[in-house]
Protein backbone atom coordinates (compact mmCIF):
# COMPACT_ATOMS: atom_id res chain seq x y z
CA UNK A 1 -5.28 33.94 8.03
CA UNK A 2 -5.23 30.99 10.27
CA UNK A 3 -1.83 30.15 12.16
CA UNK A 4 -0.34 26.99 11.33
CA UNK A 5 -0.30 25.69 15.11
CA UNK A 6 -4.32 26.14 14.95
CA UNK A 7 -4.69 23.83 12.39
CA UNK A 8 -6.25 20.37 12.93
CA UNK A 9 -5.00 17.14 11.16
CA UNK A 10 -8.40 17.38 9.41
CA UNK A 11 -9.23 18.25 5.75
CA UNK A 12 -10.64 21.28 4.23
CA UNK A 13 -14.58 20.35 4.59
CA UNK A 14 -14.45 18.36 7.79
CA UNK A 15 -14.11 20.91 10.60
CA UNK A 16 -13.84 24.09 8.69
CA UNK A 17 -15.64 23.91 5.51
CA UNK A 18 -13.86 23.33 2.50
CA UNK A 19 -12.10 26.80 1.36
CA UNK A 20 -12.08 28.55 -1.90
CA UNK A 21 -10.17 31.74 -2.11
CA UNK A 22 -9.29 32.24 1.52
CA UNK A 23 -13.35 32.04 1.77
CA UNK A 24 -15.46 29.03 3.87
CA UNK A 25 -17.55 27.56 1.11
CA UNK A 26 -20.36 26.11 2.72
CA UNK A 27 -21.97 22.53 1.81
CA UNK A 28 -25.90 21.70 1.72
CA UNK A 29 -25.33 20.30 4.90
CA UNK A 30 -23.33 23.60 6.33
CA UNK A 31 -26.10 25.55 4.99
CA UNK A 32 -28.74 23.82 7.19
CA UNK A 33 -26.93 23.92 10.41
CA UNK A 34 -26.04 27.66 9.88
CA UNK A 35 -29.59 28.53 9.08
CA UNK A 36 -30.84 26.59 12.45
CA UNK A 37 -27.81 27.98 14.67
CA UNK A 38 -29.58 31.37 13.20
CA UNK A 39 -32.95 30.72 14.23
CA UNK A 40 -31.91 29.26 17.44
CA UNK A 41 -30.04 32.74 18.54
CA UNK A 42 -32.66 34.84 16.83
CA UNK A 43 -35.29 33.15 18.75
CA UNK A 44 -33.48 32.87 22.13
CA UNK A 45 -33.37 36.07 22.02
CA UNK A 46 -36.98 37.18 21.51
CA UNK A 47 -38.29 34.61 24.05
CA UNK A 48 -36.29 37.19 26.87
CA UNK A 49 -37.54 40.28 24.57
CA UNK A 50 -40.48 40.88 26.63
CA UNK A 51 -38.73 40.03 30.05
CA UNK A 52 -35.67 42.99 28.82
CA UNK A 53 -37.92 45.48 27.97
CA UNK A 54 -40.00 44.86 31.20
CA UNK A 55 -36.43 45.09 33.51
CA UNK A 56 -36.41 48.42 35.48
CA UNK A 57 -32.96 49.28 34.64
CA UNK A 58 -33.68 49.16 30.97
CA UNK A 59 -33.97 52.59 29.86
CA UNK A 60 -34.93 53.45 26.51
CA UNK A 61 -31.31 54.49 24.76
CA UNK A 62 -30.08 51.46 26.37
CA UNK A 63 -33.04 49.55 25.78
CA UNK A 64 -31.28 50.36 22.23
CA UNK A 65 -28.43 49.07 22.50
CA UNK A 66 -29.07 45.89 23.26
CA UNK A 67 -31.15 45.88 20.58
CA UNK A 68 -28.79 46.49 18.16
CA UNK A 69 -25.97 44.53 20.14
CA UNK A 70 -28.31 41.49 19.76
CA UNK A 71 -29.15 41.39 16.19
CA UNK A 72 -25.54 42.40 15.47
CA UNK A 73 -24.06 39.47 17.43
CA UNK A 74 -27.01 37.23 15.40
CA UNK A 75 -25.78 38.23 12.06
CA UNK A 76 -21.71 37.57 13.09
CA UNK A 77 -22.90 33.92 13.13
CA UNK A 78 -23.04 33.86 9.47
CA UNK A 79 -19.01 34.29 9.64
CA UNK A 80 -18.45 32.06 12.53
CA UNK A 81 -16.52 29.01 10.04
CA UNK A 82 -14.05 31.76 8.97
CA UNK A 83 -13.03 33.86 12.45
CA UNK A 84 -14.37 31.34 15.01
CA UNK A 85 -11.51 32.21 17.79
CA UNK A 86 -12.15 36.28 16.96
CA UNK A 87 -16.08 36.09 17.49
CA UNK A 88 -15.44 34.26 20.37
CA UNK A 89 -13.15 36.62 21.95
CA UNK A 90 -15.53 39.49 20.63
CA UNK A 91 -18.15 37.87 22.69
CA UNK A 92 -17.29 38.08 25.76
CA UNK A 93 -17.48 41.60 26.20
CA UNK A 94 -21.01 41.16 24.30
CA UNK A 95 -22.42 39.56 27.16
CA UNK A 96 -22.46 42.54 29.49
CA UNK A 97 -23.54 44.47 26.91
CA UNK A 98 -27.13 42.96 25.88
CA UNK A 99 -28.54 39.91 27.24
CA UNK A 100 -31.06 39.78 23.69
CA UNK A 101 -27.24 38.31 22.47
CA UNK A 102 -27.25 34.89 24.84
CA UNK A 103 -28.56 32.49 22.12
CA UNK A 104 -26.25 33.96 19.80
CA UNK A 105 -22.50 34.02 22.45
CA UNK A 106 -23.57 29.96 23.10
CA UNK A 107 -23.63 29.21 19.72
CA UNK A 108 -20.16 31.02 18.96
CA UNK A 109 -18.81 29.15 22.40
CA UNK A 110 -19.51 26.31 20.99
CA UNK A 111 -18.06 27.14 17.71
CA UNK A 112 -14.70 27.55 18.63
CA UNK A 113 -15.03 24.00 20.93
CA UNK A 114 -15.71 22.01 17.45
CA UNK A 115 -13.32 24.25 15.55
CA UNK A 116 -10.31 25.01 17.69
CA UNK A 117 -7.70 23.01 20.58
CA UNK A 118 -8.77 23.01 23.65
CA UNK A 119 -6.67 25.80 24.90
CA UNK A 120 -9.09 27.67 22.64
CA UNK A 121 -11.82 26.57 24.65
CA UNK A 122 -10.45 26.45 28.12
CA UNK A 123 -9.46 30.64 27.40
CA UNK A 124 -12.51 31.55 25.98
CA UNK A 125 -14.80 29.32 28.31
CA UNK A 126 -12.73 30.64 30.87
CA UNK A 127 -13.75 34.66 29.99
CA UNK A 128 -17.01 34.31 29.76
CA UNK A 129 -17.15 32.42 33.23
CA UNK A 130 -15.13 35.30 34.61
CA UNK A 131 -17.89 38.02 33.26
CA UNK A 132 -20.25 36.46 35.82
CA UNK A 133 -19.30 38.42 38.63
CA UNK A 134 -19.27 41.98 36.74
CA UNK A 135 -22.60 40.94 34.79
CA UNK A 136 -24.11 40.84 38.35
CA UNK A 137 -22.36 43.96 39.44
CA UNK A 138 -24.42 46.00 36.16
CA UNK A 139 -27.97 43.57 36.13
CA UNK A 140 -28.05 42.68 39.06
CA UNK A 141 -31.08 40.25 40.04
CA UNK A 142 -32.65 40.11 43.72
CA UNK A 143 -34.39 37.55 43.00
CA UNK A 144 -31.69 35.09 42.10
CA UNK A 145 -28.63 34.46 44.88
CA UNK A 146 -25.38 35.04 43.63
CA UNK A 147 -23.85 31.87 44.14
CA UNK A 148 -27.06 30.07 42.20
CA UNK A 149 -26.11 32.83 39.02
CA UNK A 150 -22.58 31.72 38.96
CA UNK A 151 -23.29 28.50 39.30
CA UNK A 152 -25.64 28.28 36.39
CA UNK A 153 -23.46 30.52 33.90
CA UNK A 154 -20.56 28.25 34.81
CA UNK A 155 -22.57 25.04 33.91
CA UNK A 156 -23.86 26.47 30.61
CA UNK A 157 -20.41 27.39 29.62
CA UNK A 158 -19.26 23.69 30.35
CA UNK A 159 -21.59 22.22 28.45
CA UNK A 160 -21.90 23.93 25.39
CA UNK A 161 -17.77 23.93 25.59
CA UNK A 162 -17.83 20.21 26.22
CA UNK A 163 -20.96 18.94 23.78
CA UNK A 164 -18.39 21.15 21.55
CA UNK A 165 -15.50 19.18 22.31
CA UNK A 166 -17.66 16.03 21.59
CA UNK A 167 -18.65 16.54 18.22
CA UNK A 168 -15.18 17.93 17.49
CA UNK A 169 -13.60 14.24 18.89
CA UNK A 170 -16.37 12.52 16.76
CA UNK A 171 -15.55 14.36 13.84
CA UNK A 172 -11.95 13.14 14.39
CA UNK A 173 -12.50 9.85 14.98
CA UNK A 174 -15.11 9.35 11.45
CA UNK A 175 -12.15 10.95 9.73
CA UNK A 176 -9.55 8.75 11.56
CA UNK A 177 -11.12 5.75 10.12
CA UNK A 178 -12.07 6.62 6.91
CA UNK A 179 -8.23 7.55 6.25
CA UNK A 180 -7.74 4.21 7.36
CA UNK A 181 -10.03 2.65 5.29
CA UNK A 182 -8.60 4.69 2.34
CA UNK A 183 -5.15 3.87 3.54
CA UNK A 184 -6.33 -0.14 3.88
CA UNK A 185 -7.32 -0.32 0.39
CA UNK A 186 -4.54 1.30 -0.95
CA UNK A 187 -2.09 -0.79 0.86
CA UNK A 188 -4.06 -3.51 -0.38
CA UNK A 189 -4.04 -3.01 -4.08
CA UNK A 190 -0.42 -2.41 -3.60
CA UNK A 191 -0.08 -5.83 -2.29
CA UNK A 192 -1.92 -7.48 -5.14
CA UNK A 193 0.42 -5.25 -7.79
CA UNK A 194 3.43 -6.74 -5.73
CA UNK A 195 1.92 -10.25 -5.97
CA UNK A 196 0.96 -9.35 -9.85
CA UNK A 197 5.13 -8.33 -10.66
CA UNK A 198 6.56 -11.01 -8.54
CA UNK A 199 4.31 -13.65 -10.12
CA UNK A 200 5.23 -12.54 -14.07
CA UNK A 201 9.12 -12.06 -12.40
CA UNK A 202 9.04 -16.23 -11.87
CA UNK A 203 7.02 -16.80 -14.92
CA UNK A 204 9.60 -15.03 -17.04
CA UNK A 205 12.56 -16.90 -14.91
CA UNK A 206 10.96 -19.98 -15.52
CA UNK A 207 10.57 -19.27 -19.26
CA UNK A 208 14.25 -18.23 -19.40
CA UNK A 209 15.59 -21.65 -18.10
CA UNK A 210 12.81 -23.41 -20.87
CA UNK A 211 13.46 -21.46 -23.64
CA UNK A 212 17.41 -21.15 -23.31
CA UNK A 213 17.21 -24.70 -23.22
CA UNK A 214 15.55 -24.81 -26.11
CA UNK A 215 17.27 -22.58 -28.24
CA UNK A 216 20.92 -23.60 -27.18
CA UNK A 217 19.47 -27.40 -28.76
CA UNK A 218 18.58 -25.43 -31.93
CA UNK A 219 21.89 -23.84 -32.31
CA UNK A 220 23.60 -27.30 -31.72
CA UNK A 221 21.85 -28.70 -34.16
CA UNK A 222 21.74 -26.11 -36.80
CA UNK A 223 25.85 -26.08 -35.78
CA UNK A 224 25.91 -29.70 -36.96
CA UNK A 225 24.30 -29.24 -40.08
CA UNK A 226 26.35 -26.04 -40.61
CA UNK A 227 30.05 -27.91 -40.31
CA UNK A 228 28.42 -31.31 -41.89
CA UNK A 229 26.52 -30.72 -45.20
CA UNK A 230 28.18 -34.14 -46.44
CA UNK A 231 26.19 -36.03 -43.52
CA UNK A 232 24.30 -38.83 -44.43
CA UNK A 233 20.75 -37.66 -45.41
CA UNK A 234 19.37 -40.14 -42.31
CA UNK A 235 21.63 -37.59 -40.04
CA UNK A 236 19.93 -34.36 -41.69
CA UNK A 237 16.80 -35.47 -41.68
CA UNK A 238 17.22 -36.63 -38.01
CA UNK A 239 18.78 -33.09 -37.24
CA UNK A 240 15.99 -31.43 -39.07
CA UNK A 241 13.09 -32.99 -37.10
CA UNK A 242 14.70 -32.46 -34.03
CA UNK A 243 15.29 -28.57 -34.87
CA UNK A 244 11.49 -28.52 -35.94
CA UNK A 245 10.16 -29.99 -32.80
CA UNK A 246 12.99 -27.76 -30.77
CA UNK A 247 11.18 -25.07 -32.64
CA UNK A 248 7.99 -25.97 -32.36
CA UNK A 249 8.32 -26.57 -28.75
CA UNK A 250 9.95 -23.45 -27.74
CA UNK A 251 7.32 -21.53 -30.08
CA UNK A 252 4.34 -23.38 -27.77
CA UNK A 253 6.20 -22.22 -24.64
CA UNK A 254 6.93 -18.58 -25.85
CA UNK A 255 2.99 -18.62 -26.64
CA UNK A 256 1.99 -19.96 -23.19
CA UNK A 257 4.14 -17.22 -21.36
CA UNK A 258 2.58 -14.53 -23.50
CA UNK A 259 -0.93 -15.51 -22.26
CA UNK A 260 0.12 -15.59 -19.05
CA UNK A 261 1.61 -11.98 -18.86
CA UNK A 262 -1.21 -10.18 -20.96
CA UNK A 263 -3.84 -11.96 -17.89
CA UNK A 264 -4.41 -9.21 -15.04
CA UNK A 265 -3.32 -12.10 -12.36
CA UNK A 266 -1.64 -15.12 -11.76
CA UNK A 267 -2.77 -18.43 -9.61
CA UNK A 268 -4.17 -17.77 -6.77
CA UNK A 269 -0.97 -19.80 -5.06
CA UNK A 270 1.44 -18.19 -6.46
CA UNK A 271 2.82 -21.05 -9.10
CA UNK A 272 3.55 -20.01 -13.15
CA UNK A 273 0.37 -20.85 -14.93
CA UNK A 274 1.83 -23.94 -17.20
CA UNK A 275 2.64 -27.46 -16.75
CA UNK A 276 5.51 -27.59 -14.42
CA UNK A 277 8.55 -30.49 -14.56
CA UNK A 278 9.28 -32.82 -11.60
CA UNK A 279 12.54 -34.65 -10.74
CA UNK A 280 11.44 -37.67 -12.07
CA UNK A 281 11.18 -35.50 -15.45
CA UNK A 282 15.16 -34.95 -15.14
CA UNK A 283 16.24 -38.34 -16.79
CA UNK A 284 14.28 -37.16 -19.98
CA UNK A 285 16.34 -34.06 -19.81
CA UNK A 286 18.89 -35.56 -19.67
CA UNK A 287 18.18 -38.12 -22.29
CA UNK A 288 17.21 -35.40 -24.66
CA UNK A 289 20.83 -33.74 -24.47
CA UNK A 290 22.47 -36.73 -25.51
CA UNK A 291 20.32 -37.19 -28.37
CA UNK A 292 21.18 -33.53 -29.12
CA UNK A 293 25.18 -35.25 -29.29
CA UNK A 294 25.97 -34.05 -25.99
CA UNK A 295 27.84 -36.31 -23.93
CA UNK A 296 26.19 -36.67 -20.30
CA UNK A 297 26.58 -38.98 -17.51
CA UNK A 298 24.04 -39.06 -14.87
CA UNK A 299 24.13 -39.96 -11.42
CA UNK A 300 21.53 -40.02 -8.85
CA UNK A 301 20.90 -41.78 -5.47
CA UNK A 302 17.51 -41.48 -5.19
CA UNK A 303 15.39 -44.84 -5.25
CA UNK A 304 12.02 -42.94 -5.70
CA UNK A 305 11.83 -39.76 -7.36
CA UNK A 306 8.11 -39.66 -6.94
CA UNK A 307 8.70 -38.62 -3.13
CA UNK A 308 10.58 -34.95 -3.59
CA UNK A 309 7.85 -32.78 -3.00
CA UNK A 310 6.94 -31.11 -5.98
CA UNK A 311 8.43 -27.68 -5.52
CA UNK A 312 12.00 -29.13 -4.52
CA UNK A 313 11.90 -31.25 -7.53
CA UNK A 314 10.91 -28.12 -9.83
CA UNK A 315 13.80 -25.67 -8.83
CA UNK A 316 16.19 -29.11 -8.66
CA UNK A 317 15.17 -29.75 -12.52
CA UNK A 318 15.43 -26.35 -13.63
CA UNK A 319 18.72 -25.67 -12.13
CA UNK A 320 20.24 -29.16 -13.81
CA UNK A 321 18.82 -27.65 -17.44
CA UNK A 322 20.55 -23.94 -16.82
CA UNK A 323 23.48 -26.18 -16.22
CA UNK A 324 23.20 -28.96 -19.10
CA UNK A 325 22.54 -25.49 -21.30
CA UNK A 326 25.55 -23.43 -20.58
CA UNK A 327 27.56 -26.50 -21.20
CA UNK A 328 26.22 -26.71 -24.70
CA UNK A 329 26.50 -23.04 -24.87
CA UNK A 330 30.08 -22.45 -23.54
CA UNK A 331 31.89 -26.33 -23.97
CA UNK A 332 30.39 -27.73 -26.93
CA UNK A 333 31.76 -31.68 -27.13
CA UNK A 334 32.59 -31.62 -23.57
CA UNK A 335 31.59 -34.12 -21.08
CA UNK A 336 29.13 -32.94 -18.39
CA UNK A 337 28.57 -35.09 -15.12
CA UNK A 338 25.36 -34.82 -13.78
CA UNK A 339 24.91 -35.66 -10.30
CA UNK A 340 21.77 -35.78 -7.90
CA UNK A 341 22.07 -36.66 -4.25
CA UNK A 342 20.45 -35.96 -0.64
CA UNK A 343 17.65 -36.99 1.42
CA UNK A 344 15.07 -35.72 3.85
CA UNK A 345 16.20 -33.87 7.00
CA UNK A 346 19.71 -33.51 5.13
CA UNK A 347 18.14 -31.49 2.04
CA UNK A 348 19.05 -32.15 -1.90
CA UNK A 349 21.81 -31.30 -3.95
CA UNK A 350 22.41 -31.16 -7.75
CA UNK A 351 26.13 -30.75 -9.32
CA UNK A 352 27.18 -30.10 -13.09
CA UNK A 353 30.39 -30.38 -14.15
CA UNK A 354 32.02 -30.03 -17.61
CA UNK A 355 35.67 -29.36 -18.47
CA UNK A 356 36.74 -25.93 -19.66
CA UNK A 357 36.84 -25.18 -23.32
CA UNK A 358 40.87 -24.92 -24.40
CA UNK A 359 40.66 -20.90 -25.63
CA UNK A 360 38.17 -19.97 -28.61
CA UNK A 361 34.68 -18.19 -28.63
CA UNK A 362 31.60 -19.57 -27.59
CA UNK A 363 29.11 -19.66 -29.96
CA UNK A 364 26.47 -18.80 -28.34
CA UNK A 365 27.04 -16.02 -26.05
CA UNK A 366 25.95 -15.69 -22.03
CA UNK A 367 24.71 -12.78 -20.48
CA UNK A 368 24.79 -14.41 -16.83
CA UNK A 369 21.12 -13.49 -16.15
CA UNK A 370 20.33 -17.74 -15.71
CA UNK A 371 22.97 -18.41 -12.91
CA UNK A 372 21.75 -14.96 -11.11
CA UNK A 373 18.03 -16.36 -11.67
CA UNK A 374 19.38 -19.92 -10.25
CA UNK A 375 20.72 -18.30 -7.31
CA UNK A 376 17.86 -16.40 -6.45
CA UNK A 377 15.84 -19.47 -6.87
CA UNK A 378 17.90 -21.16 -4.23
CA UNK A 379 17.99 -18.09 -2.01
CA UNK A 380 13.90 -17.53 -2.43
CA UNK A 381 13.74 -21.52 -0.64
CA UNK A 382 16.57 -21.16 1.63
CA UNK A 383 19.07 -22.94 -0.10
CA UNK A 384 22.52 -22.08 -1.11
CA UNK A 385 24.33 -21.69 -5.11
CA UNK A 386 28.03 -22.12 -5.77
CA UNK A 387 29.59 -22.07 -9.43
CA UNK A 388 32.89 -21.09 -11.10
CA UNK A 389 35.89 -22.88 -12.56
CA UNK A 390 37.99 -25.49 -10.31
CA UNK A 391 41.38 -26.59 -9.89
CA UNK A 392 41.26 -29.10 -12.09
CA UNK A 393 40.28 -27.07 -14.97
CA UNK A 394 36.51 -27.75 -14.92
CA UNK A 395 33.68 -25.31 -14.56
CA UNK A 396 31.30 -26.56 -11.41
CA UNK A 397 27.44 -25.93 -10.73
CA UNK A 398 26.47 -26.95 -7.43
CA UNK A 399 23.15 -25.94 -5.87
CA UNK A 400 22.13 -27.36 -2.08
CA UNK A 401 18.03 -26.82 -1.52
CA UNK A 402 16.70 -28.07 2.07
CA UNK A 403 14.58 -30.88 2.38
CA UNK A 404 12.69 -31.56 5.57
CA UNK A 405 12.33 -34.75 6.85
């Protein structure tokens, strides 16, 4: 079994093979290059056959030997992906043993470059380089210098370790970027999910402030039919029309946000996919709460309303309707002051004020969720949210949102 501090970063398949049972399982591809590395050692070795046989020193039960050392050291290359560090260290001794067995040790050298660290390499490498001198000592060649057959043993060492080493870095390297590529697109179609939540997260937080408005006009109405049945019929049937367009209206909203949601994405800018109010839509807000019977005064110090940049005058708008519909909801028949102020460079401000109900239940109960939606809207553009009851025994909205100049 492989030690843990052998193993590469890599995946089963890349360096090694992929594994099955403890076993290499070898690929098309793994099937090829084993078959060639065979025919490569197999046929190094019978291109010296003639020259061993010829040697003087070879005698003919060593002659046998390195027979059998040879095609032994040929077949161990079939198991080279699973013990490539073993047959490496097995052939060293190999060399000085049979010489029919060179094809067959450069192959395995350059096995354990691709599949092990380089201490690996530099130890075995390192071996084989050191057999030199005692190959010499037992074949010895007078028709080669010394020097010259160290030389050249070293060299092939070096660069079947380091051609090794190269294909081992290359392998790396494809697998390097391909987890990056993997990683890329994952990180990607995280980003679009992220984009995909926080996009149905405002449309729902718009559709809250629309449809809370709409329903807390229903209830006011249906309130006023409710305590006066004896109303003139002119009054019902006012009341009545204005609870079926409340209706109506809300139900075309409800239907628009629904589309919206069961869509796999958004605008490509990021904005709710529905017509969106400006600040010069506020005065019909407002206007459509006093015909409701709420009492509203209005304020603003704007000249042109047409010059708040659209996104300003959105979150502006829908923060004075949370407000205008937790007075109805929370301080029915009180008066609410609505007041709009600010310019560029010094930002924009909206406040809401109503006086506190004197004890009894709301009718229409809060959860809270629209002021924490208002004051992440505010946060979201840099902006700041204050509300809660005053000193003087009213309950104050007050939003600030930055306006550059």
């Amino acid at each position: 079994m492989r030690r843990p501090e052998y193993q590469t970063l890599l995946p089963a398949g890349l360096l090694d093979g992929p594994r099955h049972g403890g076993r290499v399982r070898r690929s098309t591809r793994d099937w090829l290059v084993d078959i060639l590395c065979f025919l490569f050692a197999v046929g190094a070795g019978l291109a010296i056959a003639q020259d061993v046989a010829n040697s003087p020193t070879m005698t003919g039960g060593r002659l046998l030997v390195e027979q059998i050392v040879g095609g032994l050291a040929c077949v161990a290359l079939w198991f080279r992906r699973r013990w490539p560090a073993a047959l490496g260290l097995v052939s060293v001794p190999v060399t000085l043993v049979s010489d029919l067995a060179a094809g067959a040790v450069m192959v395995l050298v350059f096995t354990v470059a691709v599949h092990r660290p380089f201490r690996w390499v530099l130890v075995i490498g390192g071996l084989h380089i050191v057999t030199v001198v005692p190959y010499l000592v037992l074949r010895p060649d007078p028709a080669t210098p010394i020097w010259m057959t160290v030389l050249i043993g070293t060299l092939i060492i070096a660069v079947v370790s380091v051609w090794g080493m190269l294909v081992r870095a290359r392998r790396e390297l494809v697998h390097s970027l391909r987890e990056r590529t993997v990683r890329a697109e994952s990180e990607a179609a995280l980003r679009v999910e992220r984009a995909r939540q926080l996009e149905r997260q405002r449309i729902a937080r718009e559709m809250h402030d629309v449809l809370a408005h709409r329903i807390s006009l229903l209830s006011l109405h249906a309130g006023a039919l409710e305590f006066r049945p004896d109303a003139p019929s002119e009054e019902i049937a006012r009341a009545a029309g204005a609870i079926r367009t409340s209706a109506h209206q809300a139900l075309q909203d409800l239907r628009e946000v629904i589309g919206v949601l069961r869509g796999p994405y958004g605008q490509p800018d990021g904005t709710p996919e529905r017509p969106q109010p400006k600040l010069a839509d506020l005065p019909a807000l407002i206007e459509e709460s006093r015909e409701a019977g709420a009492e509203v005064t209005f304020d603003i110090t704007l000249e042109d309303l047409g010059s708040v940049p659209e996104g300003l005058g959105r979150n502006i708008y829908r923060i004075a309707q949370e407000g205008l519909t937790n007075a109805r909801k929370h301080a029915q028949g009180r008066q609410v002051r609505v007041t709009v102020a600010g310019s560029p460079g010094t930002g924009l401000a909206v406040e809401i004020r109503n006086h506190l109900p004197s004890g009894g239940v709301t009718e229409i109960p809060g959860t809270g969720t629209g002021l924490i939606g208002l004051k992440e809207r505010a946060d979201l553009v840099g902006g700041s949210l204050e509300h809660g009851p005053t000193l003087g025994g009213e309950f104050r909205l007050r939003a600030w949102l930055p306006w550059s100049a």
